[in-house]
Protein backbone atom coordinates (compact mmCIF):
# COMPACT_ATOMS: atom_id res chain seq x y z
CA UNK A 1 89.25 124.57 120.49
CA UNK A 2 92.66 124.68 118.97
CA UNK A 3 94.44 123.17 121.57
CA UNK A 4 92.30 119.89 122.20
CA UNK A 5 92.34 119.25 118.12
CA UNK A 6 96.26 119.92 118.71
CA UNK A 7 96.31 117.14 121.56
CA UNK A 8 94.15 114.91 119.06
CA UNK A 9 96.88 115.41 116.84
CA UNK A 10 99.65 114.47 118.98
CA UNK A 11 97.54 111.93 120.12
CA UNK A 12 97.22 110.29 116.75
CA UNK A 13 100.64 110.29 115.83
CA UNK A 14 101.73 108.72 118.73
CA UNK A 15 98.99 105.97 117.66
CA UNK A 16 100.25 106.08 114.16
CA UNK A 17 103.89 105.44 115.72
CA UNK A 18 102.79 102.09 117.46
CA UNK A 19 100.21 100.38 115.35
CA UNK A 20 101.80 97.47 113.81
CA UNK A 21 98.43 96.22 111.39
CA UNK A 22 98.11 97.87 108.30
CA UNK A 23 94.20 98.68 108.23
CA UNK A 24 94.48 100.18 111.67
CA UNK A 25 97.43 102.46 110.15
CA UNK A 26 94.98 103.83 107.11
CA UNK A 27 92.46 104.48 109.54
CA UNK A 28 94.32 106.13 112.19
CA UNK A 29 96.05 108.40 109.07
CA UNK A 30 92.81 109.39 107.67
CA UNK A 31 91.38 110.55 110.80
CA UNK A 32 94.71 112.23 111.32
CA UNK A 33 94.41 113.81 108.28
CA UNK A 34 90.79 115.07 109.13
CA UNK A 35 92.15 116.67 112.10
CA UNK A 36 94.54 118.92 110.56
CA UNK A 37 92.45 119.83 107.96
CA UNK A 38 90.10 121.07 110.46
CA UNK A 39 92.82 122.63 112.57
CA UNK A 40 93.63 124.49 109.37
CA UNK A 41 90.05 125.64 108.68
CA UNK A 42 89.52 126.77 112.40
CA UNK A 43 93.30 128.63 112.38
CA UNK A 44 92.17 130.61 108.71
CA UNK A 45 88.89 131.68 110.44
CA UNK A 46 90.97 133.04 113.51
CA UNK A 47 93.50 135.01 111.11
CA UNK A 48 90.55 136.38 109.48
CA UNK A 49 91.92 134.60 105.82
CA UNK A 50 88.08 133.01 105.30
CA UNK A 51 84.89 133.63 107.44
CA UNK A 52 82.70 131.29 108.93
CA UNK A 53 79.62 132.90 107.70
CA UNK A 54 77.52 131.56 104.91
CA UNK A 55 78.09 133.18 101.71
CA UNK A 56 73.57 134.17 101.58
């Protein structure tokens, strides 16, 4: 799962690189931003620094 949110990533930034309008700049950021912070949830759960269990 890691790697295909990793090639989203790279994806993204290369998108973020070449857009020239400024809308389509915020929008490509956000969902970049969304991406990482999902990479980051996915990487704690694999280090074992929070579980993906409920807390009930």
């Amino acid at each position: 799962m890691t790697i295909s949110l990793e090639m989203q990533i790279e994806e993204l930034k290369a998108e973020l690189k070449a857009v020239l309008d400024a809308s389509e700049r915020r929008q490509i950021a956000a969902e970049l931003e969304l991406v990482l912070a999902e990479l980051a949830v996915v990487e704690a759960e694999q280090d074992g620094r929070i579980s993906g269990e409920p807390p009930f």
